[in-house]
Protein backbone atom coordinates (compact mmCIF):
# COMPACT_ATOMS: atom_id res chain seq x y z
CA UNK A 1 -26.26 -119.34 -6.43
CA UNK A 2 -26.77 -116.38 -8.77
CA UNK A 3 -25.36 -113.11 -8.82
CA UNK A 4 -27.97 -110.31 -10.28
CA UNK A 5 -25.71 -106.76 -11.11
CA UNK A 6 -28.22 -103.74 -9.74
CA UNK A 7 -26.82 -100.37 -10.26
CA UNK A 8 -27.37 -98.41 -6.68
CA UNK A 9 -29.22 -94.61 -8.57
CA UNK A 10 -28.93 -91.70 -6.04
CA UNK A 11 -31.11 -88.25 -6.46
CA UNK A 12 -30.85 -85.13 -5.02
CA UNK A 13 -33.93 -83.75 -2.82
CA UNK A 14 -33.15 -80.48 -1.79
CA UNK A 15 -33.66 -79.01 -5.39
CA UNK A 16 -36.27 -80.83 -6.58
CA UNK A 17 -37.91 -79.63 -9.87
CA UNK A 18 -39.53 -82.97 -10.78
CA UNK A 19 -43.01 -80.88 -11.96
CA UNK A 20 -46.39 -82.43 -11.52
CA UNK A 21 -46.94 -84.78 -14.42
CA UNK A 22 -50.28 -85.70 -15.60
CA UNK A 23 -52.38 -88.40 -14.99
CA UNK A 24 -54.05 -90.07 -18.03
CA UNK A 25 -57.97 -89.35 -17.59
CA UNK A 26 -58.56 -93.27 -17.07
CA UNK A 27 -56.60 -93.67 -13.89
CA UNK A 28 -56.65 -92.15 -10.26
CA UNK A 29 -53.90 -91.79 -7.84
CA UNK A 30 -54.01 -92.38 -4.39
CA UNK A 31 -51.78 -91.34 -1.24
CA UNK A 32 -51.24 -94.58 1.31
CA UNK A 33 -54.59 -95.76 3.52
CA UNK A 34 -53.52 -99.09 5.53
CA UNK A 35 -56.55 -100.31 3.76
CA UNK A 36 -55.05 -100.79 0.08
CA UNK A 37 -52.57 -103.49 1.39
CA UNK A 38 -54.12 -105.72 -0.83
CA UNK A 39 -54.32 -103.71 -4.02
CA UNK A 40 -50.80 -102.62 -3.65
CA UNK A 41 -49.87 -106.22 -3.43
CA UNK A 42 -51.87 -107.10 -6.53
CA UNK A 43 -50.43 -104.19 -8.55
CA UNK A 44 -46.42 -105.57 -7.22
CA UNK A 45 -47.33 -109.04 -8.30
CA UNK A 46 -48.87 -108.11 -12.07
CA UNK A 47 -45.78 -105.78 -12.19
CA UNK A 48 -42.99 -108.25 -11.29
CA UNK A 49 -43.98 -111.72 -11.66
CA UNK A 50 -42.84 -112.15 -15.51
CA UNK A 51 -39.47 -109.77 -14.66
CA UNK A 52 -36.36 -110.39 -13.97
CA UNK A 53 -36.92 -108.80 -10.66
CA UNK A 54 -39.02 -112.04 -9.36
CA UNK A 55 -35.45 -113.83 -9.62
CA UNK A 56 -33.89 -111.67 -7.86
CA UNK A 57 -36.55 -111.32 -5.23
CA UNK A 58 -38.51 -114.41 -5.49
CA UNK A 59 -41.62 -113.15 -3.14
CA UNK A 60 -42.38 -110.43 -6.07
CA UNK A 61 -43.33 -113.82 -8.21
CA UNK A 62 -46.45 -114.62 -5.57
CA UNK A 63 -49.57 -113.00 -4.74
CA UNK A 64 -48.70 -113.84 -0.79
CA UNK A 65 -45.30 -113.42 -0.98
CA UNK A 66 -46.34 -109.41 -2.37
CA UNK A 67 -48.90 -109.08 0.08
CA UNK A 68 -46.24 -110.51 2.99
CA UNK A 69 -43.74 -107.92 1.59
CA UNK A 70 -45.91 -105.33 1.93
CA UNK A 71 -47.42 -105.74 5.44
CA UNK A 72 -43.12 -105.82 6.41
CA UNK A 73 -42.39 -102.61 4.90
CA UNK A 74 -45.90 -100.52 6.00
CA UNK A 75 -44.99 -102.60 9.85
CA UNK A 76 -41.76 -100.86 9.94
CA UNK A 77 -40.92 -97.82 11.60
CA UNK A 78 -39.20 -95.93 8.89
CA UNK A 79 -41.89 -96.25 6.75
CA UNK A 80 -42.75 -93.55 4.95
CA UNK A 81 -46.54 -93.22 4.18
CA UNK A 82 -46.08 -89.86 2.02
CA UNK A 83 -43.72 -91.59 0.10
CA UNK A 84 -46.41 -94.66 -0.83
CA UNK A 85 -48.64 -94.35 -3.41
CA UNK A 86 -51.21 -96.21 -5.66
CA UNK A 87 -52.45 -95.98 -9.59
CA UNK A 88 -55.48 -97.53 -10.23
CA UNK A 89 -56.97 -98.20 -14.28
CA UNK A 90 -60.59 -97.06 -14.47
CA UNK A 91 -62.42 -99.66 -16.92
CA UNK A 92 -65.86 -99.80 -17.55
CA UNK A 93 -67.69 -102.98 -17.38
CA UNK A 94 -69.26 -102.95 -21.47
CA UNK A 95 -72.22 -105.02 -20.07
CA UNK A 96 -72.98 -103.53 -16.62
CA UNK A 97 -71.43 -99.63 -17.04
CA UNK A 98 -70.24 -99.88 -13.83
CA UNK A 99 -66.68 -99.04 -13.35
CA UNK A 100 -63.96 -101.65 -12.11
CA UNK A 101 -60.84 -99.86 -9.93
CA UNK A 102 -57.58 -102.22 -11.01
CA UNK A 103 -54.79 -101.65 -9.45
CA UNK A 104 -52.06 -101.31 -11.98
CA UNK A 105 -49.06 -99.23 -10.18
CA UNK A 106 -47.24 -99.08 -6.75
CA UNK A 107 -44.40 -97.43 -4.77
CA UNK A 108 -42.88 -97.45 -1.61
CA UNK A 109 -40.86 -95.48 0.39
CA UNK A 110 -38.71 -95.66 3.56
CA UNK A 111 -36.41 -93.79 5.81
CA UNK A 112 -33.01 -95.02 5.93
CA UNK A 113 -29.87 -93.34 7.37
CA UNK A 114 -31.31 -90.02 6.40
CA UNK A 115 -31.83 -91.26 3.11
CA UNK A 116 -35.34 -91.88 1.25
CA UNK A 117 -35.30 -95.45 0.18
CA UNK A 118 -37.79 -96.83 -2.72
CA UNK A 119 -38.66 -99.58 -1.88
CA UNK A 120 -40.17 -101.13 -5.05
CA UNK A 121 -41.96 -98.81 -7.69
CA UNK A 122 -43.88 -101.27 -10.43
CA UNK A 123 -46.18 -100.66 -13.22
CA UNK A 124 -48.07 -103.83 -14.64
CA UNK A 125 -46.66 -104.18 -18.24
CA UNK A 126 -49.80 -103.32 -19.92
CA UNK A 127 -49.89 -99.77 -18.28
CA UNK A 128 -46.74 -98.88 -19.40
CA UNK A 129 -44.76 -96.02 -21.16
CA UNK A 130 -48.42 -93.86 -20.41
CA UNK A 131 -45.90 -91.45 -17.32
CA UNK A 132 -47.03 -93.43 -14.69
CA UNK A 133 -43.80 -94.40 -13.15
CA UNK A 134 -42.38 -90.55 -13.63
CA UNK A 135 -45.86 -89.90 -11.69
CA UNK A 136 -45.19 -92.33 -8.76
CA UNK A 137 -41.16 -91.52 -8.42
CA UNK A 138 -42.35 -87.50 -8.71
CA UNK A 139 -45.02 -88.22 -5.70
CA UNK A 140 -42.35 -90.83 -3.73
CA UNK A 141 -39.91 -88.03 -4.23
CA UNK A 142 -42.19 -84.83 -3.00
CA UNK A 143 -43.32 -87.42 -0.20
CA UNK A 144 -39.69 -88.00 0.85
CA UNK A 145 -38.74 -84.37 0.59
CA UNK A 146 -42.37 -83.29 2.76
CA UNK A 147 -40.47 -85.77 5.19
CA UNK A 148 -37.45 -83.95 5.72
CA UNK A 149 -35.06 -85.96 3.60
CA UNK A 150 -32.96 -84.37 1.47
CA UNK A 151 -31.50 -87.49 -0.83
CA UNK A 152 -33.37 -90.52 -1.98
CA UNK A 153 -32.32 -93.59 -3.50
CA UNK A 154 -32.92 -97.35 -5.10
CA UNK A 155 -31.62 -100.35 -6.62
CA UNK A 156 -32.52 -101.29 -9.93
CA UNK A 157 -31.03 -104.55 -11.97
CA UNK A 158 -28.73 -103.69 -14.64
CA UNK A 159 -30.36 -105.68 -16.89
CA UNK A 160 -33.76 -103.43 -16.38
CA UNK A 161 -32.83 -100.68 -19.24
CA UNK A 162 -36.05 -99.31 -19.59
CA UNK A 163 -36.14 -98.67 -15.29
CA UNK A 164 -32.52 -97.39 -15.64
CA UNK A 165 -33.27 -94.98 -18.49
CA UNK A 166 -36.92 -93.74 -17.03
CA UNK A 167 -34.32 -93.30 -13.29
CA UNK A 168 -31.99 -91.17 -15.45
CA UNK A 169 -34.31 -88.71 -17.50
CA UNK A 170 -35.17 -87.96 -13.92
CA UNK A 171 -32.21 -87.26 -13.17
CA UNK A 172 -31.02 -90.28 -10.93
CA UNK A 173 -27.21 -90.55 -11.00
CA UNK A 174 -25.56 -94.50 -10.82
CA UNK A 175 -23.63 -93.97 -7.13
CA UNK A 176 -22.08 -97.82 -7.11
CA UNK A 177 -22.60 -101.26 -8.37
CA UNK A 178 -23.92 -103.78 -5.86
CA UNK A 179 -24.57 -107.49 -6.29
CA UNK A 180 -27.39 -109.46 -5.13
CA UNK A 181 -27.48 -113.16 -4.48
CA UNK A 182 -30.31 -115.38 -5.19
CA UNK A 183 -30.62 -119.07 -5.29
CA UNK A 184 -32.75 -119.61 -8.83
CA UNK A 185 -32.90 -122.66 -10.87
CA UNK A 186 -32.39 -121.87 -14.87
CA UNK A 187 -31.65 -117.98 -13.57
CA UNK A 188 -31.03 -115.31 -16.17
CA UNK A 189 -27.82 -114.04 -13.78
């Protein structure tokens, strides 16, 4: 057994000031359709499966364990659709023209104990440092706040400095440490 160190990050709802950040001009951004199951599960697997993150939650490290994951939280009833969002890459196809939609970025939200609850926010590493996790936290955030919630909060591993620092120039405070267990063989605990 393994013990990961997450740091539980807190922010405040009722004054939020997050802007509206831009989208590069090669992606779109779309609000939750029960549809996109799949592509949200494809952009959580490309996300997590090399990460630390897929020790601590082993489903993030298989296509069907992301898709299972993601059918449980849209199944639940504190799900928050408003709060659930998708980034898709626009690439042309250099031999057809026609444009291929990948998913590249993902975010959840529920409702829990009056408190907005990511659930898992991921951007595949070759889409990263481009804003597009400030864009889906900013969207999670107004979609938590259009709910009524006035605080929202997640886990993040310790060891995930680049999540931790992107939560912080947010302006996420660290509340508490908590410790998850996970049986891994060879873990990085």
């Amino acid at each position: 057994m393994t013990y990961f160190k997450r740091y539980r990050m807190e922010f405040d709802l009722r004054n939020l000031r997050l802007g509206d950040p831009v989208l590069p001009a090669d992606y779109e951004l779309l609000p939750f359709a029960s549809d996109q199951l799949r592509e949200h599960a494809i952009a959580k697997y490309n996300s997590f499966r090399f990460e630390l993150d897929a020790d601590v939650f082993p489903c993030l490290a298989r296509r069907d364990g992301c898709l299972k994951l993601m059918r449980d939280i849209t199944n639940r009833s504190d799900f928050v659709p408003g709060a659930t969002w998708l980034i898709r890459h626009l690439e042309q196809d250099p031999t057809t023209g026609s444009i291929c939609k990948l998913p590249v970025g993902t975010i959840q939200g529920l409702a829990c104990d009056g408190w907005g609850s990511i659930q898992n926010l991921g951007v595949s590493p070759e889409h990263r440092s481009r804003g597009l996790g400030t864009i889906l936290l900013a969207k999670a955030a107004a979609g938590f706040a259009a709910a009524g919630l006035e605080r929202m909060h997640l886990e993040v591993t310790t060891e995930n400095t680049g999540a931790v620092r992107l939560y912080e120039r947010m302006g996420f405070r660290k509340s508490r440490i908590v410790y998850k267990a996970a049986e891994v063989a060879g873990a990085r605990g």
